[in-house]
N, C-alpha and C. Protein backbone atom coordinates (compact mmCIF):
# COMPACT_ATOMS: atom_id res chain seq x y z
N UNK A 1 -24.61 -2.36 18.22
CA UNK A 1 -23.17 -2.16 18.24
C UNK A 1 -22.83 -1.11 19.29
N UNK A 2 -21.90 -1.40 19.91
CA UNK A 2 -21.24 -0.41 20.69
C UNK A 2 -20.43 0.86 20.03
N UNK A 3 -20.10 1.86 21.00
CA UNK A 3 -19.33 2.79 20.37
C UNK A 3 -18.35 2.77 19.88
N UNK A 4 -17.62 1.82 20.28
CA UNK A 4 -15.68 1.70 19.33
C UNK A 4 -16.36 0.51 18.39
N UNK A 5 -17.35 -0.35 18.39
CA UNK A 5 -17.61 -0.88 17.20
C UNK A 5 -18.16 0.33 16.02
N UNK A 6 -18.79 1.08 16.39
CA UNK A 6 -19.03 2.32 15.47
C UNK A 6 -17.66 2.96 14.98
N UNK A 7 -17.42 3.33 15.71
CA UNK A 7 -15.95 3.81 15.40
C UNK A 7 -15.03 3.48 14.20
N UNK A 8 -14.98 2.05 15.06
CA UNK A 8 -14.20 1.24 14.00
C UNK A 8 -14.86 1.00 12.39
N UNK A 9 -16.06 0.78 12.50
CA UNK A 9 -16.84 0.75 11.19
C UNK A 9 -16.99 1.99 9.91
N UNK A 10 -17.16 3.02 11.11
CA UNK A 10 -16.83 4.60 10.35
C UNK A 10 -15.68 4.67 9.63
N UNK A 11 -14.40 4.38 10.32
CA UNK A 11 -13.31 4.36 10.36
C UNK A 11 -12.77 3.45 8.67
N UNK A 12 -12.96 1.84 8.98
CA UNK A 12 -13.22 1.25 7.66
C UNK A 12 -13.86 1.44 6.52
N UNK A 13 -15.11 1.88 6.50
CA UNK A 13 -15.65 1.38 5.89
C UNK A 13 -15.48 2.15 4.26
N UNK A 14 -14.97 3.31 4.09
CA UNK A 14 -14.68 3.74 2.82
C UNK A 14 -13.21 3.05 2.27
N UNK A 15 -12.36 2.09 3.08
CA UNK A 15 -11.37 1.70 2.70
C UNK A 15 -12.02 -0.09 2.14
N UNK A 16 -13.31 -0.45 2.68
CA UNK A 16 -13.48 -1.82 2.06
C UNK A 16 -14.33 -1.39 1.12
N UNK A 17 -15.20 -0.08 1.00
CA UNK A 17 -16.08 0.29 -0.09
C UNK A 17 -15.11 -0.13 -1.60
N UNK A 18 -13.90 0.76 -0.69
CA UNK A 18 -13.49 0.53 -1.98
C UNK A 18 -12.24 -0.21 -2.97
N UNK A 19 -12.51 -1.78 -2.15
CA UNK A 19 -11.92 -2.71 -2.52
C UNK A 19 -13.86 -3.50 -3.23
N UNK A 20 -14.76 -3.19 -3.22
CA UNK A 20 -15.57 -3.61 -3.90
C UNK A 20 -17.19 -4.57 -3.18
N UNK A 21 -16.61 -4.40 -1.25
CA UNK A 21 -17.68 -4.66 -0.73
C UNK A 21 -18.10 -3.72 0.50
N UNK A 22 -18.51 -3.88 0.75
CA UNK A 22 -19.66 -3.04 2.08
C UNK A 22 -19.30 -4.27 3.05
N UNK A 23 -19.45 -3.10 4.39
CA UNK A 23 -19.29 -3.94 5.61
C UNK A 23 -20.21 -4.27 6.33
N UNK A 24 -20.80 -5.19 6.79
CA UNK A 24 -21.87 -6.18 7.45
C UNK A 24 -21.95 -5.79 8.26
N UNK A 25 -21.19 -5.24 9.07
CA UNK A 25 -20.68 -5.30 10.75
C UNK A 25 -19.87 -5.26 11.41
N UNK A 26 -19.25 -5.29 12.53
CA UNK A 26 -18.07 -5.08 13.55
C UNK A 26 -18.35 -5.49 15.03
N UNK A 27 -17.79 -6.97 15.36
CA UNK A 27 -17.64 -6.98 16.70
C UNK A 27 -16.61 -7.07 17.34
N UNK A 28 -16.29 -6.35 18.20
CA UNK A 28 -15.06 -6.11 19.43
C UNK A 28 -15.01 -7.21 20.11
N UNK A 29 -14.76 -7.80 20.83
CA UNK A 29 -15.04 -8.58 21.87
C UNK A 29 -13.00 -9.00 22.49
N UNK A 30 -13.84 -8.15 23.50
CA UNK A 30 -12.45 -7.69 24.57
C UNK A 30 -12.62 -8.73 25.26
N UNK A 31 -11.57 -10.03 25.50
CA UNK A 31 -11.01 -10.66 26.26
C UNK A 31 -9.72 -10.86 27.00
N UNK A 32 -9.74 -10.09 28.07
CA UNK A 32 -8.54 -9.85 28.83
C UNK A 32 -7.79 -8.85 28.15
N UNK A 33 -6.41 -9.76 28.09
CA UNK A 33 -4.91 -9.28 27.05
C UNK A 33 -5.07 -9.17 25.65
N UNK A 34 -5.87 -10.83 25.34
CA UNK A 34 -6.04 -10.51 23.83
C UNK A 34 -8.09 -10.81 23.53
N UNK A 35 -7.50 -9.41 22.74
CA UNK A 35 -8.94 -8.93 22.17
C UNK A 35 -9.01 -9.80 20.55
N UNK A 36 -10.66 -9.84 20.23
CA UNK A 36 -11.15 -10.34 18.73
C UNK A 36 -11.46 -9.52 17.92
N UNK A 37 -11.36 -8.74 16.90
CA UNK A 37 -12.08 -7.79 16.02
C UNK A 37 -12.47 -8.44 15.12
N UNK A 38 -13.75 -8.68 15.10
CA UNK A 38 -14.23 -9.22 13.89
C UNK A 38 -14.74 -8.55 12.95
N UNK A 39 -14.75 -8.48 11.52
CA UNK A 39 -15.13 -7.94 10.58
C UNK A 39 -16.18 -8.46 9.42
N UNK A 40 -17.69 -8.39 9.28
CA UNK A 40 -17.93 -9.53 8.28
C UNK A 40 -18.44 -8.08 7.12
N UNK A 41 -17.57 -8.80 5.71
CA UNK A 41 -17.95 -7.96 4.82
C UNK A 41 -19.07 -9.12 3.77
N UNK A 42 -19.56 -8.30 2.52
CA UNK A 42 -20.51 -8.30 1.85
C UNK A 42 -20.19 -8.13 0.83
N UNK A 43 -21.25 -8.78 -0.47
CA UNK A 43 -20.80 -8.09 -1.70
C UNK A 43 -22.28 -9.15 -2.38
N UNK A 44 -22.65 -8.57 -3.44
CA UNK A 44 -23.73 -9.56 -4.20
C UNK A 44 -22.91 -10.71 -4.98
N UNK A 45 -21.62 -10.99 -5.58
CA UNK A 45 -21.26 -11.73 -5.88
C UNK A 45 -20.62 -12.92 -4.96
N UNK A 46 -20.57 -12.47 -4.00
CA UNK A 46 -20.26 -13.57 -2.87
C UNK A 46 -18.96 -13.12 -2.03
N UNK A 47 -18.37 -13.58 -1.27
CA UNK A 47 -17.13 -13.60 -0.73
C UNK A 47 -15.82 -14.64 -0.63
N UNK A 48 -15.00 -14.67 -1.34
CA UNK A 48 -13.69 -15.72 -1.26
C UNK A 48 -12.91 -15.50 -0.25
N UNK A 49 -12.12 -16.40 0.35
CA UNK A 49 -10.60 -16.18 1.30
C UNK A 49 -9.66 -15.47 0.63
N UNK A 50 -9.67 -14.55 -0.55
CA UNK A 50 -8.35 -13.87 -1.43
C UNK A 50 -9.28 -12.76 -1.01
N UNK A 51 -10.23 -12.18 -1.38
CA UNK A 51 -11.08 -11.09 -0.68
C UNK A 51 -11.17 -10.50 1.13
N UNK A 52 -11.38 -11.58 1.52
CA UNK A 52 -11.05 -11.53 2.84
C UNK A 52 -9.80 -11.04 3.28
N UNK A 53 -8.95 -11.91 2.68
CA UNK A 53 -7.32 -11.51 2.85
C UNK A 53 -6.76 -10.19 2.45
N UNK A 54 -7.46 -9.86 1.44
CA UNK A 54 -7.21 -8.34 1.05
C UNK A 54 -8.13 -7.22 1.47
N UNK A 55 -9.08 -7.10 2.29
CA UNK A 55 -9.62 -6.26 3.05
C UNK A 55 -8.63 -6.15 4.39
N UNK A 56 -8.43 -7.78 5.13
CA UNK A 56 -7.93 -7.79 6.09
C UNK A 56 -6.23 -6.67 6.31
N UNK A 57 -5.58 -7.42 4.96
CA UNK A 57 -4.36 -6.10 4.95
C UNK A 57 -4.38 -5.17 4.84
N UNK A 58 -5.39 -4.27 4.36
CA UNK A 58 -6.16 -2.90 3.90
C UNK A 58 -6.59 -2.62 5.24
N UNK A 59 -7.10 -3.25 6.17
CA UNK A 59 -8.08 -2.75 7.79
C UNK A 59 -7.18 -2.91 8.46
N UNK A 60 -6.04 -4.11 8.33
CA UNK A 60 -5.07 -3.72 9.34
C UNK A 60 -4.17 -2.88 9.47
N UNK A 61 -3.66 -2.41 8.18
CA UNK A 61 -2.89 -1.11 8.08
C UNK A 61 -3.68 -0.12 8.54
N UNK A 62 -4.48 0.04 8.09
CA UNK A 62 -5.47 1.14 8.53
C UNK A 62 -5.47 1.77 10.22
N UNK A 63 -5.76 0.37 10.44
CA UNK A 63 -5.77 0.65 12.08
C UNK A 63 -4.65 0.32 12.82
N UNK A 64 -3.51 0.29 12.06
CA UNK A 64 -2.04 0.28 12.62
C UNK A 64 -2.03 1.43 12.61
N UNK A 65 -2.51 2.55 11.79
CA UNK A 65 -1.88 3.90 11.45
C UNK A 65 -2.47 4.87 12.40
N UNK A 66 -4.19 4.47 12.67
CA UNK A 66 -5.25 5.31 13.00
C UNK A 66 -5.22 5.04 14.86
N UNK A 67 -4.00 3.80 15.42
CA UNK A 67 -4.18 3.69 16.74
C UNK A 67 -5.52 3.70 16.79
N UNK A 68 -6.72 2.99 16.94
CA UNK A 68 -7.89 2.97 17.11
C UNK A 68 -7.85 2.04 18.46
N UNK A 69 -7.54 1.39 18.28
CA UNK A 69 -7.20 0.08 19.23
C UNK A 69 -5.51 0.19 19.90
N UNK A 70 -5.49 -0.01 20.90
CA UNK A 70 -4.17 0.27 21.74
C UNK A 70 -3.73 -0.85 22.13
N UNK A 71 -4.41 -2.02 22.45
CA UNK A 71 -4.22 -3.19 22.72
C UNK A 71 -3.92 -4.43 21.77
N UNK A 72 -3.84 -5.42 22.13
CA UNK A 72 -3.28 -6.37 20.94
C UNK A 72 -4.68 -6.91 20.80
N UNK A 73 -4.94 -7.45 19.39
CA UNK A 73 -6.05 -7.93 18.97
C UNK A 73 -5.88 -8.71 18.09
N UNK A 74 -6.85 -9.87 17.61
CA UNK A 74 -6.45 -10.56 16.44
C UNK A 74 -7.85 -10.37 16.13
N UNK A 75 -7.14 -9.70 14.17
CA UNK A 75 -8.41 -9.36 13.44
C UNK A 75 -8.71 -10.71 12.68
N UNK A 76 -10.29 -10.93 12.09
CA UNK A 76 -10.90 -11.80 11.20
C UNK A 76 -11.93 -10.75 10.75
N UNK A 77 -11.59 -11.26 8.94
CA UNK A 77 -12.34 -10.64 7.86
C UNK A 77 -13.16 -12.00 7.54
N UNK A 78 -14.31 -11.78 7.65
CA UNK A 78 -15.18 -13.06 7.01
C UNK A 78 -16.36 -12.59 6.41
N UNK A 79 -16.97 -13.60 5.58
CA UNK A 79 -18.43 -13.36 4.75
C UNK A 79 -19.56 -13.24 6.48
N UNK A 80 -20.41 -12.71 6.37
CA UNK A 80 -21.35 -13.00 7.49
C UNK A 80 -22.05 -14.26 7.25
N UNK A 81 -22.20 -14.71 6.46
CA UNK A 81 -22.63 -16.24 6.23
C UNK A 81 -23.63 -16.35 6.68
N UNK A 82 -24.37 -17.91 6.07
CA UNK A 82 -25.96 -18.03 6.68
C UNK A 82 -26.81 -17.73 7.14
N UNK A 83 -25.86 -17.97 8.37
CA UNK A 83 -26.81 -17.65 9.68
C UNK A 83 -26.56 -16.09 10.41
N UNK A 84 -26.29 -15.43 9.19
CA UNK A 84 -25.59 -14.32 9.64
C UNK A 84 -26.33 -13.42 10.88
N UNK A 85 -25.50 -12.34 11.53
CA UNK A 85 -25.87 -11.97 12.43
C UNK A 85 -26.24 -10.38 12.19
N UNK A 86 -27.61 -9.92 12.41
CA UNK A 86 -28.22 -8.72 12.16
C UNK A 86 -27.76 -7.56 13.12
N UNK A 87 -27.01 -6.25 12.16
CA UNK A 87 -26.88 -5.51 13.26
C UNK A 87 -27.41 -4.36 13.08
N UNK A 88 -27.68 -4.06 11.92
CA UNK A 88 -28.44 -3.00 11.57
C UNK A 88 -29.91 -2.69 11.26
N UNK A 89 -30.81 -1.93 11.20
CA UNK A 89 -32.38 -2.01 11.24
C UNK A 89 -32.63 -2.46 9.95
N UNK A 90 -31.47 -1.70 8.53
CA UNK A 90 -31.82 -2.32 7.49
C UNK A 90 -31.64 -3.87 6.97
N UNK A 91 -30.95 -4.54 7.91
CA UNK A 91 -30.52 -6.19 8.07
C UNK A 91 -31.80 -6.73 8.93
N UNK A 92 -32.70 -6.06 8.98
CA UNK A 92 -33.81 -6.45 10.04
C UNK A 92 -34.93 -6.71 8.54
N UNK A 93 -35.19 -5.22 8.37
CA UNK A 93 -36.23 -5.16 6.95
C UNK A 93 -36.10 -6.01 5.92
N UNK A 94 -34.57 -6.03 5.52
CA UNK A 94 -34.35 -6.96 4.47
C UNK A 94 -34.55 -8.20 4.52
N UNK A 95 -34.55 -8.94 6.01
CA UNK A 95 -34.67 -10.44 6.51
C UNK A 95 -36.25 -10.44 6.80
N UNK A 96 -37.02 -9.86 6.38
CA UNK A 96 -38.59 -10.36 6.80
C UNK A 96 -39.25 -11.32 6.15
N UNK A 97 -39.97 -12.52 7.26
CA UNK A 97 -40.28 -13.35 6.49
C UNK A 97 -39.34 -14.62 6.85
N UNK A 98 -38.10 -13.91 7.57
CA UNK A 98 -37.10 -15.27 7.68
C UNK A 98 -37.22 -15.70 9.20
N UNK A 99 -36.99 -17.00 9.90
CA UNK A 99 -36.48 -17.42 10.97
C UNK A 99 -35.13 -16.48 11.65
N UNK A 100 -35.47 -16.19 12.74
CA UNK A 100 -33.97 -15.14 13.64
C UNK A 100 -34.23 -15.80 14.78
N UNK A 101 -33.23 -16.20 15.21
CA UNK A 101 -33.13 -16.56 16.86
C UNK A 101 -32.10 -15.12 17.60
N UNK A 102 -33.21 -14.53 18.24
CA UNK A 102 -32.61 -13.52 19.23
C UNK A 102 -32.61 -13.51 20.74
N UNK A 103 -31.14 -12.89 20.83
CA UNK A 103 -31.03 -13.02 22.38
C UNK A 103 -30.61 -11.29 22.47
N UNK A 104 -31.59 -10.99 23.88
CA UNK A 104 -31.76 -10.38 24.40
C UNK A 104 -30.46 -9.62 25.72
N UNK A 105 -30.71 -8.41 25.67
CA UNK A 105 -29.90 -7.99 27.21
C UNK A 105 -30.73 -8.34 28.40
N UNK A 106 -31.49 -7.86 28.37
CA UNK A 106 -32.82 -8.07 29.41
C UNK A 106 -33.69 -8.50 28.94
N UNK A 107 -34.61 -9.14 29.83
CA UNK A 107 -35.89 -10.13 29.49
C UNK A 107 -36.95 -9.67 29.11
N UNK A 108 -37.37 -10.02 28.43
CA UNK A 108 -38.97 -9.71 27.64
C UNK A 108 -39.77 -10.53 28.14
N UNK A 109 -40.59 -10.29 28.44
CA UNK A 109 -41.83 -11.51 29.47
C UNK A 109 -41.60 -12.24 29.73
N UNK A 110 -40.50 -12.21 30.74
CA UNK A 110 -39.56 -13.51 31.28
C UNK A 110 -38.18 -14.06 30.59
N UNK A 111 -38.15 -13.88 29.00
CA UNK A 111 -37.21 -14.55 28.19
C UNK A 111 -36.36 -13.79 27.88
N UNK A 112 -34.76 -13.88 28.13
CA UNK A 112 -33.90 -13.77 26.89
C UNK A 112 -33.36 -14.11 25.53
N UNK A 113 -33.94 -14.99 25.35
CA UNK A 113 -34.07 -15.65 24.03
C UNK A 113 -35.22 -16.54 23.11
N UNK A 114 -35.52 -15.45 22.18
CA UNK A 114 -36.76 -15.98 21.08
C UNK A 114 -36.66 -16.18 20.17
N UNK A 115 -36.80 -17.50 19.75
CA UNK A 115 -36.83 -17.78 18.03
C UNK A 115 -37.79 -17.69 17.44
N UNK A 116 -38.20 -17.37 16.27
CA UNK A 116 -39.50 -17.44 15.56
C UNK A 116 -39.18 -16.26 13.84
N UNK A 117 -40.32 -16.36 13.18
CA UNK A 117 -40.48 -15.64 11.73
C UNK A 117 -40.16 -14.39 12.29
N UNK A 118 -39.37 -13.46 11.50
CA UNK A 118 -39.35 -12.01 11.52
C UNK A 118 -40.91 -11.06 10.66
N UNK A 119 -41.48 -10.90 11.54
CA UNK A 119 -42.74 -10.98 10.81
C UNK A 119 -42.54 -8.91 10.62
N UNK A 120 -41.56 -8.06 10.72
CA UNK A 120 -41.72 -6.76 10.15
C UNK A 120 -40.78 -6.09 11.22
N UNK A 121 -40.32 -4.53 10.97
CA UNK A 121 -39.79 -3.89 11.96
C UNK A 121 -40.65 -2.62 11.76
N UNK A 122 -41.13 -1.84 12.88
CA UNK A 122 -41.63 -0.99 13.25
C UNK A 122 -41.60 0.32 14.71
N UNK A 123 -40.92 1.02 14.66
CA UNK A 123 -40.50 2.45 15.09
C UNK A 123 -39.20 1.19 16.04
N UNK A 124 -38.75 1.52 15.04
CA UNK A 124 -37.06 0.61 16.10
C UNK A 124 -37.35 -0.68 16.89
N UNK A 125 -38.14 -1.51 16.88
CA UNK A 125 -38.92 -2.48 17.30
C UNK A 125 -38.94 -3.71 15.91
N UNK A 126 -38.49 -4.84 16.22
CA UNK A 126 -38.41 -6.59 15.96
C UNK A 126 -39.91 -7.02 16.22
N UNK A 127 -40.73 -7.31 15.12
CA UNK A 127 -41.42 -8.40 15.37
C UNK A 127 -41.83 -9.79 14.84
N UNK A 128 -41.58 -10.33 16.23
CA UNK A 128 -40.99 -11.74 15.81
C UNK A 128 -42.43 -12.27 16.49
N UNK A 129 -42.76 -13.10 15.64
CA UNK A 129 -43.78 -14.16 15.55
C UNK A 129 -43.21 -15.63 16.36
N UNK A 130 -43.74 -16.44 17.35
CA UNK A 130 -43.43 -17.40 17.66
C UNK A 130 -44.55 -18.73 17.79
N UNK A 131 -45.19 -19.01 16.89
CA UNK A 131 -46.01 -19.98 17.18
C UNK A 131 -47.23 -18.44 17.42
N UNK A 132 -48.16 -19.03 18.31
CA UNK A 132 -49.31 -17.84 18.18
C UNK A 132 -48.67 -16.51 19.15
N UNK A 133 -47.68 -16.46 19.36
CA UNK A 133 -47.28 -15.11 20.31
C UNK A 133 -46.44 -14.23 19.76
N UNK A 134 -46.24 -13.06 19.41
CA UNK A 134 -45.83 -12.39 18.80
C UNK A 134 -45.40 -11.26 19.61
N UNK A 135 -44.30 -10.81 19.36
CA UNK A 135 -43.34 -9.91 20.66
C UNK A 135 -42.98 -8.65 19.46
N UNK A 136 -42.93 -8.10 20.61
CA UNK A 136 -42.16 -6.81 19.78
C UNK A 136 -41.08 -6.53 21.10
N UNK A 137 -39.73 -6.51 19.95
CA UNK A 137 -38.79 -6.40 20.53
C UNK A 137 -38.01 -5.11 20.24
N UNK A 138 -37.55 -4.41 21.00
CA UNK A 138 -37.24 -3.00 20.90
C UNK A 138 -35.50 -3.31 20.43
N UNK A 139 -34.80 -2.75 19.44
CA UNK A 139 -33.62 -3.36 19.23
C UNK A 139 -32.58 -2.39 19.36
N UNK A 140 -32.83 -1.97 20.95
CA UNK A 140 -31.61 -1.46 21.70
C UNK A 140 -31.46 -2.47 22.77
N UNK A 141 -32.68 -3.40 23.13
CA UNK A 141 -31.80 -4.48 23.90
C UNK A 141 -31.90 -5.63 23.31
N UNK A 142 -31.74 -5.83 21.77
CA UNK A 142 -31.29 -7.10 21.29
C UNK A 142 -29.56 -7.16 21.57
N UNK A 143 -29.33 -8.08 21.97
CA UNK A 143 -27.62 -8.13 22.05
C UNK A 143 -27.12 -8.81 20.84
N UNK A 144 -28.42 -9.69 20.37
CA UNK A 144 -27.55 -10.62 19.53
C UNK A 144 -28.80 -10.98 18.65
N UNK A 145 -28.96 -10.69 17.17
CA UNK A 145 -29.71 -11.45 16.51
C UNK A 145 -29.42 -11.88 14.80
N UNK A 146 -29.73 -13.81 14.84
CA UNK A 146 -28.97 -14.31 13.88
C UNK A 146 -30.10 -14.54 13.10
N UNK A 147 -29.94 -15.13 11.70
CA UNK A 147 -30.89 -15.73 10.56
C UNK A 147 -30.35 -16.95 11.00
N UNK A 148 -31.54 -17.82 10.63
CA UNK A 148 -31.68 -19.56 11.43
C UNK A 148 -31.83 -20.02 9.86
N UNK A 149 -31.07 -20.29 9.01
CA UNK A 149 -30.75 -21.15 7.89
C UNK A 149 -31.71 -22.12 7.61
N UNK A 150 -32.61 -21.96 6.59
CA UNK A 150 -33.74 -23.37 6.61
C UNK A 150 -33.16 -23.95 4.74
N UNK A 151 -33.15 -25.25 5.19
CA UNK A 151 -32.77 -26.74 4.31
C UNK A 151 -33.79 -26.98 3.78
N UNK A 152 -34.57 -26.92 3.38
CA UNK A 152 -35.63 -27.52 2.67
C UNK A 152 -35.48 -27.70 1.39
């Protein structure tokens, strides 16, 4: 996460604590004029669209009041779902054992993007198993890493 995604998360996160979930995450994503704030919250009982909706009026007041953002943005409160996307080291530990497809800032022995088992995390470092090759990925230049949903 970036710094105004920190921000913003600091900022929230005792106001969704305490509507009854914890926050997943925060992505910014500045396009032009209009910006995305995305929000994915959490909870062990699951997440509904009446939950969503009521964090969302709770974070948007919030950050109507707190000017955090100066620009126009359209917020989304959602579950992180499935295939959710890992942003924290403890969203790393807790997923071991699972399929992650990660993409990279810069290349790791040629690749920006590796799928395979999350086989452990160790001193700030992803290791992901791919067939017999196994990487350790340092996760200050993961940009992006999801859980790959298995059907079986």
């Amino acid at each position: 996460m970036n710094v105004r995604e920190i921000q913003i998360e600091e900022l929230i996160a005792p106001t969704v604590e305490s509507l009854g979930c914890e926050v997943w995450g925060v992505e910014y994503l500045s396009q032009g004029k209009y910006s995305k704030l995305l929000i994915y919250i959490d909870r062990e009982e699951g997440i509904d669209v009446d939950l969503c909706a009521t964090v969302s009026k709770h974070v948007s007041d919030l950050l109507d009041v707190e000017e955090l953002i100066t620009s126009r943005y359209t917020l989304e409160v959602s579950s992180p779902g499935m295939d959710r996307v890992l942003f924290k080291e403890k969203h790393y530990t807790d997923h071991v054992g699972e399929r992650v497809d990660v993409r990279l800032n810069y290349p790791f022995e040629g690749r920006k993007r590796i799928t395979g088992v999350l086989a452990g995390v160790e001193d700030q470092m992803a290791i992901v198993q791919e067939a017999e090759n196994e990487f350790l990925l340092p996760l200050e230049n993961v940009q992006k890493a999801r859980l790959v949903p298995s059907f079986d």
